[in-house]
C-alpha atoms as a PDB file:
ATOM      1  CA  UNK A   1    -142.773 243.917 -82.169  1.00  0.00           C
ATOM      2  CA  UNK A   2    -145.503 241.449 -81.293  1.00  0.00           C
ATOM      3  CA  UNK A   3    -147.958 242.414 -79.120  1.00  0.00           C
ATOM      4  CA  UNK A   4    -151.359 240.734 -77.756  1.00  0.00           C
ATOM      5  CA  UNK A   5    -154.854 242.109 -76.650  1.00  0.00           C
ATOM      6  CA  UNK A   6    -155.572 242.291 -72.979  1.00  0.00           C
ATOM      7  CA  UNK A   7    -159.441 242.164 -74.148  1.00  0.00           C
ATOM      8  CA  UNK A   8    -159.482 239.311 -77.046  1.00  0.00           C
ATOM      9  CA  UNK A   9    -156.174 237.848 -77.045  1.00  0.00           C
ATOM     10  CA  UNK A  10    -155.531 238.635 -80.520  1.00  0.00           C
ATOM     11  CA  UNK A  11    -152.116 239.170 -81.779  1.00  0.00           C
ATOM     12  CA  UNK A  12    -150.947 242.022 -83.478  1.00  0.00           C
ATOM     13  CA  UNK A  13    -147.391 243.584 -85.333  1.00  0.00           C
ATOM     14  CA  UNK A  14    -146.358 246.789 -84.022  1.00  0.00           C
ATOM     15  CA  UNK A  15    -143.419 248.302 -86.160  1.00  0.00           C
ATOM     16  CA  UNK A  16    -140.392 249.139 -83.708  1.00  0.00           C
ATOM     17  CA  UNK A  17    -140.107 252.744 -84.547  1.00  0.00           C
ATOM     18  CA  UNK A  18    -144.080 253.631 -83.258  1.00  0.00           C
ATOM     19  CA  UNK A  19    -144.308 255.581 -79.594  1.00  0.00           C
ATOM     20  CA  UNK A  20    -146.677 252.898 -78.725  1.00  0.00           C
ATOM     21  CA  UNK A  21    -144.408 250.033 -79.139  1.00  0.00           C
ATOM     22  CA  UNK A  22    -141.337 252.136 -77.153  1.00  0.00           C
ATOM     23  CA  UNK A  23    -143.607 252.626 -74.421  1.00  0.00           C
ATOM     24  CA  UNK A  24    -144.674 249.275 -74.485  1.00  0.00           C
ATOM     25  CA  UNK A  25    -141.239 247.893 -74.115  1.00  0.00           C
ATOM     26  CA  UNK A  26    -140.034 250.344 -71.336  1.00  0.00           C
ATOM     27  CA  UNK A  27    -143.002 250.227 -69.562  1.00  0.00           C
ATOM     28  CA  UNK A  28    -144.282 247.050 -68.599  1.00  0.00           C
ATOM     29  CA  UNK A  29    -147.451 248.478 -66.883  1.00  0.00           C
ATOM     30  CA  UNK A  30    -148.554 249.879 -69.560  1.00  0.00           C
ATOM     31  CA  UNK A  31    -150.936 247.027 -71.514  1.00  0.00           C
ATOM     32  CA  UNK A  32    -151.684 246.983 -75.775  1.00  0.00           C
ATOM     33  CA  UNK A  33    -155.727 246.901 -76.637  1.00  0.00           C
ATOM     34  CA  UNK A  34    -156.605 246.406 -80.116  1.00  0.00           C
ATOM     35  CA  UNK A  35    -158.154 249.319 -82.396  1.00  0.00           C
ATOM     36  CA  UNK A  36    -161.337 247.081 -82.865  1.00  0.00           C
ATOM     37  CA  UNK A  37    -161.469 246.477 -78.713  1.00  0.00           C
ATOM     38  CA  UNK A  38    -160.824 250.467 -78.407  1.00  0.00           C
ATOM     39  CA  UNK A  39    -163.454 251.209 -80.444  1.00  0.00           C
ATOM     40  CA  UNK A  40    -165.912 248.898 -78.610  1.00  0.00           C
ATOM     41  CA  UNK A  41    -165.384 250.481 -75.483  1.00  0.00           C
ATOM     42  CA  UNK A  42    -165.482 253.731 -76.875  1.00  0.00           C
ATOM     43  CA  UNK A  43    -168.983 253.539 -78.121  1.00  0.00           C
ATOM     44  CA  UNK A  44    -170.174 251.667 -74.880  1.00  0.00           C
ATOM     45  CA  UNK A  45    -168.718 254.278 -72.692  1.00  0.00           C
ATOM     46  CA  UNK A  46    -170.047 256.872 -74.926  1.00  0.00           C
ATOM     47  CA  UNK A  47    -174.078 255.279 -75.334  1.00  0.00           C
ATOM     48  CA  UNK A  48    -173.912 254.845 -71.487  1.00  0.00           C
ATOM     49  CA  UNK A  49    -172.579 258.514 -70.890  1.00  0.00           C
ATOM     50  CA  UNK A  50    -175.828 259.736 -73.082  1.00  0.00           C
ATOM     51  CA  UNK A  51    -177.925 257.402 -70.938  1.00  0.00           C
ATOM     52  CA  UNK A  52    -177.708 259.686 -68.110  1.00  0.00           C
ATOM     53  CA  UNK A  53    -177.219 256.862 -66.206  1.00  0.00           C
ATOM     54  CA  UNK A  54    -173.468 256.811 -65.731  1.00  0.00           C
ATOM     55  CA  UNK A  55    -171.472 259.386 -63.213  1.00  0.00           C
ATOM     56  CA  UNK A  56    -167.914 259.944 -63.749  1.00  0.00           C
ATOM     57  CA  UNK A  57    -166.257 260.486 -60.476  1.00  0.00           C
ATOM     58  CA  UNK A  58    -163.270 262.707 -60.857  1.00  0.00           C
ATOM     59  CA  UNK A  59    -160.853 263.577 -58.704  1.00  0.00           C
ATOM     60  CA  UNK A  60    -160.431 267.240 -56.932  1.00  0.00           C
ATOM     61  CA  UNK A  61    -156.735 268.138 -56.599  1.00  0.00           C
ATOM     62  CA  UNK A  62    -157.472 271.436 -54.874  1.00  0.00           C
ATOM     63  CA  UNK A  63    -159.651 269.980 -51.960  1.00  0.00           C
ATOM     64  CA  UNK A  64    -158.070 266.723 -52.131  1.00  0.00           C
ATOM     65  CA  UNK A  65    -161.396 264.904 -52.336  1.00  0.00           C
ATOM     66  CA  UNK A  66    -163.205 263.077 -55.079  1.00  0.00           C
END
């Protein structure tokens, strides 16, 4: 299966048996990002996390607010 980046645009081969690619195809939501894009953000995410800059809002299911 081919797939493309949302982030670069590069192309990629995704063999037909992975989860990844079966979700892919029955899920059209669902978008591909490239290990080296995935990675990127990672680290980013992680450096600004350490910052103490960043607050991650998360969501309270028992009060129903954020």
């Amino acid at each position: 299966m081919k797939v493309q980046c949302v982030i670069c645009d590069g192309q990629s081969q995704l063999d037909d048996d992975l989860p990844l690619a079966k979700k892919l195809r029955n899920r059209p939501i669902h978008t591909y990002m490239c290990h080296d894009c995935y990675e990127r953000i990672k680290i980013k995410t992680e450096a600004r996390l350490a910052s103490g800059n960043f607050h991650l809002y998360q969501y309270d299911t028992k009060n129903n607010e954020f």
